[in-house]
PDB file of N, CA and C in Angstrom:
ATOM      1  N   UNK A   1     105.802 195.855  91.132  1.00  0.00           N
ATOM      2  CA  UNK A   1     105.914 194.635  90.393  1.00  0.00           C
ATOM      3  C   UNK A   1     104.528 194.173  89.999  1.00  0.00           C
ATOM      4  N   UNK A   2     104.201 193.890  88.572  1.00  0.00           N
ATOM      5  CA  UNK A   2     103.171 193.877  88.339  1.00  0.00           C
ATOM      6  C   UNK A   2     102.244 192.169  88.754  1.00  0.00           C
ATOM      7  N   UNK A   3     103.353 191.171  88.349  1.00  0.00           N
ATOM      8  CA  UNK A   3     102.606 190.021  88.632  1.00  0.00           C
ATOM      9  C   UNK A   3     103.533 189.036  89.005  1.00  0.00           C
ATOM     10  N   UNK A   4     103.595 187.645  88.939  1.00  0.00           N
ATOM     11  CA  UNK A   4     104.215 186.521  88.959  1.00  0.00           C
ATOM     12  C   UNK A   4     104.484 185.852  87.213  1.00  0.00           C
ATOM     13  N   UNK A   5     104.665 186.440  86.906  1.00  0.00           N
ATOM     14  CA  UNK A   5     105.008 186.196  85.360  1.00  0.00           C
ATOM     15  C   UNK A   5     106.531 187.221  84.924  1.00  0.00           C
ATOM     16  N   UNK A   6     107.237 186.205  84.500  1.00  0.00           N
ATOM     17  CA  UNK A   6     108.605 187.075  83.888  1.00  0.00           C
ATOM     18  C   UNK A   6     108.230 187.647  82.912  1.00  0.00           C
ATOM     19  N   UNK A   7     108.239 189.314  82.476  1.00  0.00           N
ATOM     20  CA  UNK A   7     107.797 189.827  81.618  1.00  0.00           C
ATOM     21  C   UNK A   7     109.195 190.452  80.517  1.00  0.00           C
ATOM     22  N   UNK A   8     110.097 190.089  81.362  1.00  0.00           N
ATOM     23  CA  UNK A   8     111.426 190.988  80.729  1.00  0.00           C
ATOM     24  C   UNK A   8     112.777 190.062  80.983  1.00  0.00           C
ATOM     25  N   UNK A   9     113.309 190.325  80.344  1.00  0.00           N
ATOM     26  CA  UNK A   9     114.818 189.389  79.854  1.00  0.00           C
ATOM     27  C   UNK A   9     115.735 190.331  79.523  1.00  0.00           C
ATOM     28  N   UNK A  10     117.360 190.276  80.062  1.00  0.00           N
ATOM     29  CA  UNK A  10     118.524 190.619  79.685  1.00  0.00           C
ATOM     30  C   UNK A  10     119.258 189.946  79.720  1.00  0.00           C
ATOM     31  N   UNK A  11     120.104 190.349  78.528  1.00  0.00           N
ATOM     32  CA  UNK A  11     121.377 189.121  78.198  1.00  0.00           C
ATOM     33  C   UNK A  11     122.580 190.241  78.101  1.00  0.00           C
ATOM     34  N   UNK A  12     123.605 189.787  79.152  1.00  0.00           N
ATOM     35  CA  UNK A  12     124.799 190.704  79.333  1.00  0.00           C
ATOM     36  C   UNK A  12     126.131 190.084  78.218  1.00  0.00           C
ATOM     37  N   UNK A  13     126.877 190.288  78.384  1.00  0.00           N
ATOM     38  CA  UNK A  13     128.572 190.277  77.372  1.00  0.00           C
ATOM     39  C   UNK A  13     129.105 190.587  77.972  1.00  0.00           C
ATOM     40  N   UNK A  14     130.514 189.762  78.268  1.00  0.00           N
ATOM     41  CA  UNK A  14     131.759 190.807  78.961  1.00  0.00           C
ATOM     42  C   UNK A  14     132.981 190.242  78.294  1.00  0.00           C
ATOM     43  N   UNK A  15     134.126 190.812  78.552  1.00  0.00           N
ATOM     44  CA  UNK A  15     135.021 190.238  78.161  1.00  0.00           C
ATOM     45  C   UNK A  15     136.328 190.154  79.063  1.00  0.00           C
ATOM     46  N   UNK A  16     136.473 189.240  80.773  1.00  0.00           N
ATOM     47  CA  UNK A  16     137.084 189.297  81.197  1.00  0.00           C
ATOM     48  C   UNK A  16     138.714 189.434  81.576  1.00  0.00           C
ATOM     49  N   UNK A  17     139.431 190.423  82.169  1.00  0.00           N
ATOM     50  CA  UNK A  17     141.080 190.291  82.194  1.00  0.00           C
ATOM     51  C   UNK A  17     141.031 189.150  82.914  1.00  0.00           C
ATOM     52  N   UNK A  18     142.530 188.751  82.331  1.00  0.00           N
ATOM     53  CA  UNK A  18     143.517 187.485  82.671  1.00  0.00           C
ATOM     54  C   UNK A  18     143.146 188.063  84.406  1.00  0.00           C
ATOM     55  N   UNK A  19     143.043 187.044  85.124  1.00  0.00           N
ATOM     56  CA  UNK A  19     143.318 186.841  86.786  1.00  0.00           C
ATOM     57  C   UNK A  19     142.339 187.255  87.021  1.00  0.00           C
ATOM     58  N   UNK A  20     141.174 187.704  86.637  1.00  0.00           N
ATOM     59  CA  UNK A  20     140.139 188.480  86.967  1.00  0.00           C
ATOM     60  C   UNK A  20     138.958 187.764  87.225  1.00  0.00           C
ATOM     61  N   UNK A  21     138.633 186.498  86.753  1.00  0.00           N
ATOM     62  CA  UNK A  21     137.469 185.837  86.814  1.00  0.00           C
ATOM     63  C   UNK A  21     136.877 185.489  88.166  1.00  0.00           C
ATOM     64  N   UNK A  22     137.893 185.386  89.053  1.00  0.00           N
ATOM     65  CA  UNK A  22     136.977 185.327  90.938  1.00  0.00           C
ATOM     66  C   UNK A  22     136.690 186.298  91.138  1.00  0.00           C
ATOM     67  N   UNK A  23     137.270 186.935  90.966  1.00  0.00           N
ATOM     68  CA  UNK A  23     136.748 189.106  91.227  1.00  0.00           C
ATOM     69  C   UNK A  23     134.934 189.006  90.651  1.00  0.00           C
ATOM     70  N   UNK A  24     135.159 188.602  89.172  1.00  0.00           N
ATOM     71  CA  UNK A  24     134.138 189.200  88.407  1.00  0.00           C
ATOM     72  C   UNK A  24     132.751 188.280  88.748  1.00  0.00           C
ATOM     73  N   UNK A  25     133.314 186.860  89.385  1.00  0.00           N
ATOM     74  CA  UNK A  25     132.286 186.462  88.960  1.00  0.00           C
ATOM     75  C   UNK A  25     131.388 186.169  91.172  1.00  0.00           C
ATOM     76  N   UNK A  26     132.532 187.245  91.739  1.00  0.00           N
ATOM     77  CA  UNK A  26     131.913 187.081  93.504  1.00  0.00           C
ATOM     78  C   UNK A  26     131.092 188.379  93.291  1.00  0.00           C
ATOM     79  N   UNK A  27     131.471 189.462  92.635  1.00  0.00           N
ATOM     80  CA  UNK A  27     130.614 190.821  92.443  1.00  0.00           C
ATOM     81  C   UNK A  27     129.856 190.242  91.789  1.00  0.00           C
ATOM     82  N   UNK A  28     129.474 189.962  90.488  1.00  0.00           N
ATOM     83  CA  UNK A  28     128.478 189.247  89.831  1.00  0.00           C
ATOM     84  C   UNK A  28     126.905 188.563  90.608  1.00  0.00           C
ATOM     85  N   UNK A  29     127.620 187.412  91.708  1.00  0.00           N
ATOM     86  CA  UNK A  29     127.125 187.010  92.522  1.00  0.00           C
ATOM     87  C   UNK A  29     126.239 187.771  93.458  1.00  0.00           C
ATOM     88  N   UNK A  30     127.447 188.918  94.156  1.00  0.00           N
ATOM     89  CA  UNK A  30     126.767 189.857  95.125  1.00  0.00           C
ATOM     90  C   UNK A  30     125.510 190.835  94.781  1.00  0.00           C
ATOM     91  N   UNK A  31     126.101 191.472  93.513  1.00  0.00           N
ATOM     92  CA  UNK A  31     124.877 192.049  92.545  1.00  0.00           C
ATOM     93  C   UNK A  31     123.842 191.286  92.714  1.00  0.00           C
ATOM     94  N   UNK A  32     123.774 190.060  91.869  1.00  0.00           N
ATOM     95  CA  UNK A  32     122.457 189.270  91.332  1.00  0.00           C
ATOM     96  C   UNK A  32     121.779 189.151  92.623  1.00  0.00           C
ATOM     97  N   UNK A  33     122.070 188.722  93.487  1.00  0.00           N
ATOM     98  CA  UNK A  33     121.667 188.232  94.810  1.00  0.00           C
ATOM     99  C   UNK A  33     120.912 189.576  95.549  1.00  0.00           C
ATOM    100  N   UNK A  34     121.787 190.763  95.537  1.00  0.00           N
ATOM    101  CA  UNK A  34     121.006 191.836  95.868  1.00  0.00           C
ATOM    102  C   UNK A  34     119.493 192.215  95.221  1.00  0.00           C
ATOM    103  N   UNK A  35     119.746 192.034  93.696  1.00  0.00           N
ATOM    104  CA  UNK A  35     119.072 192.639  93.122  1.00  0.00           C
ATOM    105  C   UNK A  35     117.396 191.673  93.212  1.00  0.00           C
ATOM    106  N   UNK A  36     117.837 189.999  93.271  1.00  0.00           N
ATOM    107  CA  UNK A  36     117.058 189.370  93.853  1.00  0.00           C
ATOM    108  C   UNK A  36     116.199 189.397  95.110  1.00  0.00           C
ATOM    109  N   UNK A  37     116.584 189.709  95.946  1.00  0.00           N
ATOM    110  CA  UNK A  37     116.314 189.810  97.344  1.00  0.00           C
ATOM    111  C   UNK A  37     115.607 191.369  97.462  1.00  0.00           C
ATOM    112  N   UNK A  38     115.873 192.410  96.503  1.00  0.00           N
ATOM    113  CA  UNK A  38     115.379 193.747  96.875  1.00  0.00           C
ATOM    114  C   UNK A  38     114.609 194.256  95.681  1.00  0.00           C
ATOM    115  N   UNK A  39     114.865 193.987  94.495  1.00  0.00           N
ATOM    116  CA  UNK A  39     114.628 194.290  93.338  1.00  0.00           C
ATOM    117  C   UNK A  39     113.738 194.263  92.419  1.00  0.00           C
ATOM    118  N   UNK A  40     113.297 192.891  92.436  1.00  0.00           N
ATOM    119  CA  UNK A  40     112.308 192.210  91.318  1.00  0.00           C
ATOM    120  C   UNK A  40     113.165 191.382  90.676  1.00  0.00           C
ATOM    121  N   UNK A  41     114.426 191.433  90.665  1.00  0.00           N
ATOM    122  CA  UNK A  41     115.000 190.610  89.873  1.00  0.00           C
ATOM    123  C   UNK A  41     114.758 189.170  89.728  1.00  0.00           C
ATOM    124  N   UNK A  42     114.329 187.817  89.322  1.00  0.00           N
ATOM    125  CA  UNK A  42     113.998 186.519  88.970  1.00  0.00           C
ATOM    126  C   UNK A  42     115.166 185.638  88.934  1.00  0.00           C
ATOM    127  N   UNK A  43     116.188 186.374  89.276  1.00  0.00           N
ATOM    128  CA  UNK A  43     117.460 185.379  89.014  1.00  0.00           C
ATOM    129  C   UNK A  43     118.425 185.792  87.608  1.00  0.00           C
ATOM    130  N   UNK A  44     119.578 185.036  87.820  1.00  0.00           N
ATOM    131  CA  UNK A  44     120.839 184.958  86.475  1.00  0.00           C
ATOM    132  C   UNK A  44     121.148 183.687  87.090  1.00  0.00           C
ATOM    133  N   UNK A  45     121.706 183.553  85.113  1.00  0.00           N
ATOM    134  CA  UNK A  45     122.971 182.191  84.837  1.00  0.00           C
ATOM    135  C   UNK A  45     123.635 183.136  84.313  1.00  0.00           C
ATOM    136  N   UNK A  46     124.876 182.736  84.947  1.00  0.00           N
ATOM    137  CA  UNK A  46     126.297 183.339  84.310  1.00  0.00           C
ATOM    138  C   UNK A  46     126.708 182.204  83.431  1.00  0.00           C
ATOM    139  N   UNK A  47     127.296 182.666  82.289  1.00  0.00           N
ATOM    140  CA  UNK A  47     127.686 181.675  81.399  1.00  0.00           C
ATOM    141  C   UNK A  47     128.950 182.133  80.650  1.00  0.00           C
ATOM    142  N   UNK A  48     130.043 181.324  80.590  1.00  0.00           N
ATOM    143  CA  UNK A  48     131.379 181.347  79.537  1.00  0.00           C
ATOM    144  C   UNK A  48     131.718 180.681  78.366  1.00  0.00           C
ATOM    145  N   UNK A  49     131.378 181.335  76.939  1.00  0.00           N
ATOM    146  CA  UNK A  49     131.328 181.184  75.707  1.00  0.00           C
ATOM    147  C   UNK A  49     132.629 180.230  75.618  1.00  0.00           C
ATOM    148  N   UNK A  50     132.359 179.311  74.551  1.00  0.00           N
ATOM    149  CA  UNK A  50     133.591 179.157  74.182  1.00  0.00           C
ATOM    150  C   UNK A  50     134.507 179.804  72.986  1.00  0.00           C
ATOM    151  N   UNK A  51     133.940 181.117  73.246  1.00  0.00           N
ATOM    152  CA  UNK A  51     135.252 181.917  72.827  1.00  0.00           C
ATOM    153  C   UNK A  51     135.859 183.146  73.794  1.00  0.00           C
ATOM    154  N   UNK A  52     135.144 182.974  74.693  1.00  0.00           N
ATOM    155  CA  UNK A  52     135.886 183.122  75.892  1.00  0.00           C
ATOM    156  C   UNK A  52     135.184 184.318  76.617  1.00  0.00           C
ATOM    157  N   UNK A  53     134.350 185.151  75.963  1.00  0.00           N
ATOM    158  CA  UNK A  53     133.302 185.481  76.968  1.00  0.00           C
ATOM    159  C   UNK A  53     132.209 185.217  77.856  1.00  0.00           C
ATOM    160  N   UNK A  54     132.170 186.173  78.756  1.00  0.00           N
ATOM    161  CA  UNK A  54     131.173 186.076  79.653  1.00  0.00           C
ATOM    162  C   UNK A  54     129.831 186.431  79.449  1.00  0.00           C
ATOM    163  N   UNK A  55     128.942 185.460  79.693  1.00  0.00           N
ATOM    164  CA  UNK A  55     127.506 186.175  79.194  1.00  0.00           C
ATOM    165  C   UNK A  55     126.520 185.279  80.152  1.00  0.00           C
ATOM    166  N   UNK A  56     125.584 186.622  80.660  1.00  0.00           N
ATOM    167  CA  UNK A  56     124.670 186.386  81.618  1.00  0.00           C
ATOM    168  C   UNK A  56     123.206 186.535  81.362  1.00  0.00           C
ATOM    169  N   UNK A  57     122.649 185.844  81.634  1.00  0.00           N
ATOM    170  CA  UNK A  57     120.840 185.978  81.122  1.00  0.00           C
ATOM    171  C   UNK A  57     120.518 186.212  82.129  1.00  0.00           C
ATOM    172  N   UNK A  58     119.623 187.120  82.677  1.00  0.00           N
ATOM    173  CA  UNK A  58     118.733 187.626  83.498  1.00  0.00           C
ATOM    174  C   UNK A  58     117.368 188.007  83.198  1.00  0.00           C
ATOM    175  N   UNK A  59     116.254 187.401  84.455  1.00  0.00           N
ATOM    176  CA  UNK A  59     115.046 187.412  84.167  1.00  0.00           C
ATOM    177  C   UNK A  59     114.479 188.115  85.362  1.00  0.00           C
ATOM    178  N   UNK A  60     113.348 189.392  84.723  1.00  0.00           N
ATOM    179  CA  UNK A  60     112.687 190.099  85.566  1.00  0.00           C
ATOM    180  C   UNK A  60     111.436 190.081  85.921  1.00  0.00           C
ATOM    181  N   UNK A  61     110.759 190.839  86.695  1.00  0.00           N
ATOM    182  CA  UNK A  61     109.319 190.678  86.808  1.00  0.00           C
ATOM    183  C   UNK A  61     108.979 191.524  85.555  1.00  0.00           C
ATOM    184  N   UNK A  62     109.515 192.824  85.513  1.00  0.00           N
ATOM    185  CA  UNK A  62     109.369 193.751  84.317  1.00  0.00           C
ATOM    186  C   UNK A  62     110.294 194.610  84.323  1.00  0.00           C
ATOM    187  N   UNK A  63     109.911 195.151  82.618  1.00  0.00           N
ATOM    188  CA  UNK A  63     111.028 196.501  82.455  1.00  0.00           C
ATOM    189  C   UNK A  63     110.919 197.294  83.404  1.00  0.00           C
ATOM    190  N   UNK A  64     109.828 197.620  84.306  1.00  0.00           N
ATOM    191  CA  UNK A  64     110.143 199.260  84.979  1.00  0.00           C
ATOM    192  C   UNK A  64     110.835 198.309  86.192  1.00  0.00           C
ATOM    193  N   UNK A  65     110.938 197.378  86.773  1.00  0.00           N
ATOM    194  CA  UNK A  65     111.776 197.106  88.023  1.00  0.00           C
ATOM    195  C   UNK A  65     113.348 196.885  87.432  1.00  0.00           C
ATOM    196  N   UNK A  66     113.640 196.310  86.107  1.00  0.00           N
ATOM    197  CA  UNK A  66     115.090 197.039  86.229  1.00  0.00           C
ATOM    198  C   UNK A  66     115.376 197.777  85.414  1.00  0.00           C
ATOM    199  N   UNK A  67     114.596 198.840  85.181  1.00  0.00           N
ATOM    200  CA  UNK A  67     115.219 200.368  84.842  1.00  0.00           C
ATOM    201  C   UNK A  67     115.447 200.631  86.309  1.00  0.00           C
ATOM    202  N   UNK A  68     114.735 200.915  87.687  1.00  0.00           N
ATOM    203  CA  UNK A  68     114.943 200.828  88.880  1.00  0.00           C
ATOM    204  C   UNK A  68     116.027 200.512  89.103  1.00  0.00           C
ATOM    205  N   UNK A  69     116.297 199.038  88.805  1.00  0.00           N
ATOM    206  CA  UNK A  69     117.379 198.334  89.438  1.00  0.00           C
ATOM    207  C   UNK A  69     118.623 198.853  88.815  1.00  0.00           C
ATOM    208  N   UNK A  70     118.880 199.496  87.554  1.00  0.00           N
ATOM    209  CA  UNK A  70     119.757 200.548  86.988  1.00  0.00           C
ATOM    210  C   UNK A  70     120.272 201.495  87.668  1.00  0.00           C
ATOM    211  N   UNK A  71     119.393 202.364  88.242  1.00  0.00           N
ATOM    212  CA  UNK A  71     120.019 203.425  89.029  1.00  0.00           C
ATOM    213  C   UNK A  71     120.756 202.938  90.482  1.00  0.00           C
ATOM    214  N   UNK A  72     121.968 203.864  90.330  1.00  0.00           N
ATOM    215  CA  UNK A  72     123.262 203.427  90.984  1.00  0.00           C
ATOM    216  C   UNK A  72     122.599 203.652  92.841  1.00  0.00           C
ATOM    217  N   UNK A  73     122.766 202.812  93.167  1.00  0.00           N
ATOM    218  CA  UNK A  73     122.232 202.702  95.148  1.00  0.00           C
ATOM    219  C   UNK A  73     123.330 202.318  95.638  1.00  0.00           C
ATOM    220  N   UNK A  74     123.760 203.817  96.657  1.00  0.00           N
ATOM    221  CA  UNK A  74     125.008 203.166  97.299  1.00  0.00           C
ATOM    222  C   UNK A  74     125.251 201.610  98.117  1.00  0.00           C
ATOM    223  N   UNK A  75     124.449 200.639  98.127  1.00  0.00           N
ATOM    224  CA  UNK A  75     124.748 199.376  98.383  1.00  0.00           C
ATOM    225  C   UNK A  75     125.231 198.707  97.365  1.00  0.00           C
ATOM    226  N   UNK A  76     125.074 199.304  95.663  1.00  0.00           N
ATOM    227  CA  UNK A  76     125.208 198.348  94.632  1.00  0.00           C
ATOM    228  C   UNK A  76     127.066 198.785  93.843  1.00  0.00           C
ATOM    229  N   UNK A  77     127.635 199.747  94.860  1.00  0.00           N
ATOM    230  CA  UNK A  77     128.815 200.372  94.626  1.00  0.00           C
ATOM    231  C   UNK A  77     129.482 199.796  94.576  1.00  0.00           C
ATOM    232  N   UNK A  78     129.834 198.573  95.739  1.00  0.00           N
ATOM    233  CA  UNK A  78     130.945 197.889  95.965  1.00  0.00           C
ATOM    234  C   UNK A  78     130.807 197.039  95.006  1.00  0.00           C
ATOM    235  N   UNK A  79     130.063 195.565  94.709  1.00  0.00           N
ATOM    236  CA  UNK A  79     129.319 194.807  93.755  1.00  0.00           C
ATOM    237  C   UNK A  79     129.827 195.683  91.695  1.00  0.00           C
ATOM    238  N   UNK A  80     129.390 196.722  92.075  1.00  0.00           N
ATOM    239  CA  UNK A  80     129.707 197.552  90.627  1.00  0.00           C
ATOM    240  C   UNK A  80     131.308 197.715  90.171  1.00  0.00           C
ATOM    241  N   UNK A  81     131.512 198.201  91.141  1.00  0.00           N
ATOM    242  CA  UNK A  81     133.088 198.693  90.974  1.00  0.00           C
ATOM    243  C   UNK A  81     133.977 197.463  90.589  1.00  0.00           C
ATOM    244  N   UNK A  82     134.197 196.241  91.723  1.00  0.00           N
ATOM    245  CA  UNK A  82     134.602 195.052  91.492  1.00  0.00           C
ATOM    246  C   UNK A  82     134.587 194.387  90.533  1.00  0.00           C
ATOM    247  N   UNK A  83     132.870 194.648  89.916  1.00  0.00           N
ATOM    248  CA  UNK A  83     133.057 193.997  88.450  1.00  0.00           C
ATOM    249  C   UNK A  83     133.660 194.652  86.952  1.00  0.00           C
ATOM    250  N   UNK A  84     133.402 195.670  87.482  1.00  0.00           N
ATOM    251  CA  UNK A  84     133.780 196.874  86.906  1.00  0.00           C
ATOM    252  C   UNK A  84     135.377 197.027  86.553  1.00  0.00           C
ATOM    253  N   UNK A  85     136.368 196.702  87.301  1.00  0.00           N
ATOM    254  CA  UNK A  85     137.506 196.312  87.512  1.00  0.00           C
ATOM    255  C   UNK A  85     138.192 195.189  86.736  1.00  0.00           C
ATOM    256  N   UNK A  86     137.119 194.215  86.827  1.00  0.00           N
ATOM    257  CA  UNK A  86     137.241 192.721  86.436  1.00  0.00           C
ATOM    258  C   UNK A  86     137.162 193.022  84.481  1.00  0.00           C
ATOM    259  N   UNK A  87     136.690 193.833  84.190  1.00  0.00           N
ATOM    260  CA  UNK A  87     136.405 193.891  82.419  1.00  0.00           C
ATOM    261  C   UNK A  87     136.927 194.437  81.790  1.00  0.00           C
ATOM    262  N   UNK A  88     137.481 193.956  80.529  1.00  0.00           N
ATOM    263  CA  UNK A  88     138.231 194.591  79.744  1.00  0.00           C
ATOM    264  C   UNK A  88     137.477 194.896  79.047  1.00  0.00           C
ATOM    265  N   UNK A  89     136.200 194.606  78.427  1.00  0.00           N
ATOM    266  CA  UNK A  89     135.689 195.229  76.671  1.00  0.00           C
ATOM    267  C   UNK A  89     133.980 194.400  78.217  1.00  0.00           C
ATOM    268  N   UNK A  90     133.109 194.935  76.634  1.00  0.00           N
ATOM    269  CA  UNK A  90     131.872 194.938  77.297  1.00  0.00           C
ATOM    270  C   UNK A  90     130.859 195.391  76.075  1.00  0.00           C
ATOM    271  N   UNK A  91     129.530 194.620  75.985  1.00  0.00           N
ATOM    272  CA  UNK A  91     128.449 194.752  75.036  1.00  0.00           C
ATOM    273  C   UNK A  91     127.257 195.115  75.671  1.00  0.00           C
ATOM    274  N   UNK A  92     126.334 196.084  74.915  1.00  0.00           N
ATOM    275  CA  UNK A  92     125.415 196.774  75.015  1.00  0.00           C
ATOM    276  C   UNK A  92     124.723 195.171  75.770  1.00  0.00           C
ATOM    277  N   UNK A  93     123.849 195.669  76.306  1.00  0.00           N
ATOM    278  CA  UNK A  93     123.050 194.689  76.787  1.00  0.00           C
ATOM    279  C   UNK A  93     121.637 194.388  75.785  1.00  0.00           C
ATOM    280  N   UNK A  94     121.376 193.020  75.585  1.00  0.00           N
ATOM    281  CA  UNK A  94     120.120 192.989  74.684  1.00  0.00           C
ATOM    282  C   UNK A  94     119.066 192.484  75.440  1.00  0.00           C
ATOM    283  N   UNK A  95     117.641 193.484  74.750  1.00  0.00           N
ATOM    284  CA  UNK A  95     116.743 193.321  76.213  1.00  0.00           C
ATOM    285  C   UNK A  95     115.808 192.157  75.405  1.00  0.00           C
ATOM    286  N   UNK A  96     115.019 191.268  76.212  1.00  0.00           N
ATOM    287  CA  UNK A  96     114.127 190.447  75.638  1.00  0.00           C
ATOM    288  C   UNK A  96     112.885 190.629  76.152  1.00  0.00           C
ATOM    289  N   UNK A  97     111.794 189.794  75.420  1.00  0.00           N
ATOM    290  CA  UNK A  97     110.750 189.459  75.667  1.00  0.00           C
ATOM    291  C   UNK A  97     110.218 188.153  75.864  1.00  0.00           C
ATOM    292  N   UNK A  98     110.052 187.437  76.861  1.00  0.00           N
ATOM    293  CA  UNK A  98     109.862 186.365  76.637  1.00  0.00           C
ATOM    294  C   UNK A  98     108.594 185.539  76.150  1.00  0.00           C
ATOM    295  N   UNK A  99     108.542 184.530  74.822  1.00  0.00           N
ATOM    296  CA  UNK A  99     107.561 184.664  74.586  1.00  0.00           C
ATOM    297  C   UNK A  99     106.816 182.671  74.844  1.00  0.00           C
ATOM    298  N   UNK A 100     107.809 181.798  74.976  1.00  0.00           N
ATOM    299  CA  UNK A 100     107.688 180.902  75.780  1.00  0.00           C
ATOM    300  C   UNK A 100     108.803 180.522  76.071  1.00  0.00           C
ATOM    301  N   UNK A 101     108.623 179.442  77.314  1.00  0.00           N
ATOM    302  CA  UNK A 101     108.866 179.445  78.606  1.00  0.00           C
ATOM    303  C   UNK A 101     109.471 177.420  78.487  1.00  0.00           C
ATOM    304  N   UNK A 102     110.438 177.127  78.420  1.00  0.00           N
ATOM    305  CA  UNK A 102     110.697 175.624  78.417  1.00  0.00           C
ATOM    306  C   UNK A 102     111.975 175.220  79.328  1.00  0.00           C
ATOM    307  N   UNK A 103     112.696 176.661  80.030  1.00  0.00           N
ATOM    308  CA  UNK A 103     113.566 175.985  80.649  1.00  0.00           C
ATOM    309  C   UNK A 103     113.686 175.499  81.947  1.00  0.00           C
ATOM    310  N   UNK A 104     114.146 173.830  82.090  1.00  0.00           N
ATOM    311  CA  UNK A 104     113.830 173.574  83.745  1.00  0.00           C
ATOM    312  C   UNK A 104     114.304 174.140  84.489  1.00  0.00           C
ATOM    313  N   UNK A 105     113.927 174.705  85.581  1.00  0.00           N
ATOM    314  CA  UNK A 105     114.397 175.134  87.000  1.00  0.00           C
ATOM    315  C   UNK A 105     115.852 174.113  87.579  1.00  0.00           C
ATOM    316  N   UNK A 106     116.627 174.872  87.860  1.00  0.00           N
ATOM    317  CA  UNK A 106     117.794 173.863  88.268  1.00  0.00           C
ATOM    318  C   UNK A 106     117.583 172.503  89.762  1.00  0.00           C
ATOM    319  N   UNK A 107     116.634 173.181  90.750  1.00  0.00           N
ATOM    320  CA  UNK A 107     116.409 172.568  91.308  1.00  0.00           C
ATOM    321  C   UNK A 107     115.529 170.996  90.701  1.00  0.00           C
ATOM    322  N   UNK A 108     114.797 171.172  89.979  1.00  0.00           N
ATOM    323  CA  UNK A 108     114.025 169.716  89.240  1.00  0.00           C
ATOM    324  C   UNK A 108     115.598 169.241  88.582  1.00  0.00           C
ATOM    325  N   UNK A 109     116.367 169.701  87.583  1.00  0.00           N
ATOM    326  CA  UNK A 109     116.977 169.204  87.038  1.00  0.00           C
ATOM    327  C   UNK A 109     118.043 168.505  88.187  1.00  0.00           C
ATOM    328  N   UNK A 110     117.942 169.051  89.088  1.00  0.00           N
ATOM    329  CA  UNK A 110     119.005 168.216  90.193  1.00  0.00           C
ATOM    330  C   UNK A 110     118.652 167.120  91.074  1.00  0.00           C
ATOM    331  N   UNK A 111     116.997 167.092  91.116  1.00  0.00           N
ATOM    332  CA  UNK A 111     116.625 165.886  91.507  1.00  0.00           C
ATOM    333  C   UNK A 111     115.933 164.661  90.239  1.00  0.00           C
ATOM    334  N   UNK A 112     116.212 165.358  89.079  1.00  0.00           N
ATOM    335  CA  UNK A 112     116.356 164.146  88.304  1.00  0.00           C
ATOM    336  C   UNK A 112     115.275 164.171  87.237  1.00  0.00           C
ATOM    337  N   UNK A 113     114.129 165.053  87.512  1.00  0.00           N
ATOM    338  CA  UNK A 113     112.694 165.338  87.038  1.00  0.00           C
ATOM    339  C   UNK A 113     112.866 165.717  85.602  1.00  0.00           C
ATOM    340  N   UNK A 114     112.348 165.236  84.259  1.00  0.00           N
ATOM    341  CA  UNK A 114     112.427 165.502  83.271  1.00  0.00           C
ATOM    342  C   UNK A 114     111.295 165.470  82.557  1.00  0.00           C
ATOM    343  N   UNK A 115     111.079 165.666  81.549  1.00  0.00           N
ATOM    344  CA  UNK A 115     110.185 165.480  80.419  1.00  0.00           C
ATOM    345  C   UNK A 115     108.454 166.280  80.599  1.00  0.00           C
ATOM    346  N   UNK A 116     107.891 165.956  80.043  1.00  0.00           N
ATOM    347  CA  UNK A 116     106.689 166.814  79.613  1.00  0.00           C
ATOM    348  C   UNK A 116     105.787 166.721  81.035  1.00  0.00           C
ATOM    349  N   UNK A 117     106.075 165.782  82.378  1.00  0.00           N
ATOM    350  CA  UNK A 117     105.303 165.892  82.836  1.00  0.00           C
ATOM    351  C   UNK A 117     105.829 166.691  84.198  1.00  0.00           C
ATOM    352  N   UNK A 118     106.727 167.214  84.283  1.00  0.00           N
ATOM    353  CA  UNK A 118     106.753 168.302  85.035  1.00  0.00           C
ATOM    354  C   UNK A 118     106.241 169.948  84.873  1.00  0.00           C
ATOM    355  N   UNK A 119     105.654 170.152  86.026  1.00  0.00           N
ATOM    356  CA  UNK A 119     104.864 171.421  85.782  1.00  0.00           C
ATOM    357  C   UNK A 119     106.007 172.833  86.149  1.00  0.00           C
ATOM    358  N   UNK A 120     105.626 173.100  85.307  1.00  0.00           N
ATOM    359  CA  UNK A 120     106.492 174.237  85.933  1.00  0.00           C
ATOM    360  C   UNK A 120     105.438 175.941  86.413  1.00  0.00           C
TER     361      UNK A 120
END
């Protein structure tokens, strides 16, 4: 991992089956959380379009930690499969670059902190 700077961005698509959304979105969970804790990964928001997909932004330290985080590790099987299960249709993933930086951290936004003079 090269630094403390998010150098890389992915934005996922899904398109969940009927009954499927606790499935998709506890693997989801288990994934992100792994991939956090072992990975480089920076975190996800899972998010539901209002046209009814699923779409997740994820932020990395860099591209080479999740090309890494790509290859299949039998811990990331169970987490895979589950979600895997959970989808009916599904979009290429689009990779980003980030080139500035304005969104608050959920924790400030939950204690109330707004405007230009929070540091992030």
């Amino acid at each position: 991992m090269s630094n403390n700077k998010t150098e890389f961005a992915v934005i996922y698509q899904w398109l969940i089956k009927p009954g499927k959304e606790t499935q998709f979105r506890k693997a989801w969970e288990g994934l992100t959380l792994l991939q956090m804790n072992n990975r480089g990964s920076r975190g996800s928001r899972l998010h539901k379009s209002e046209q009814g997909t699923w779409i997740a932004y994820a932020q990395w330290v860099d591209k080479k930690s999740w090309e890494a985080s790509c290859e299949q590790k039998p811990e990331d099987e169970m987490w895979s499969q589950l979600m895997l299960d959970a989808v009916e249709d599904t979009w290429p993933p689009t990779f980003l670059a980030p080139i500035a930086d304005h969104l608050m951290p959920e924790q400030l936004a939950s204690q109330g902190l707004t405007g230009p003079h929070v540091k992030h």
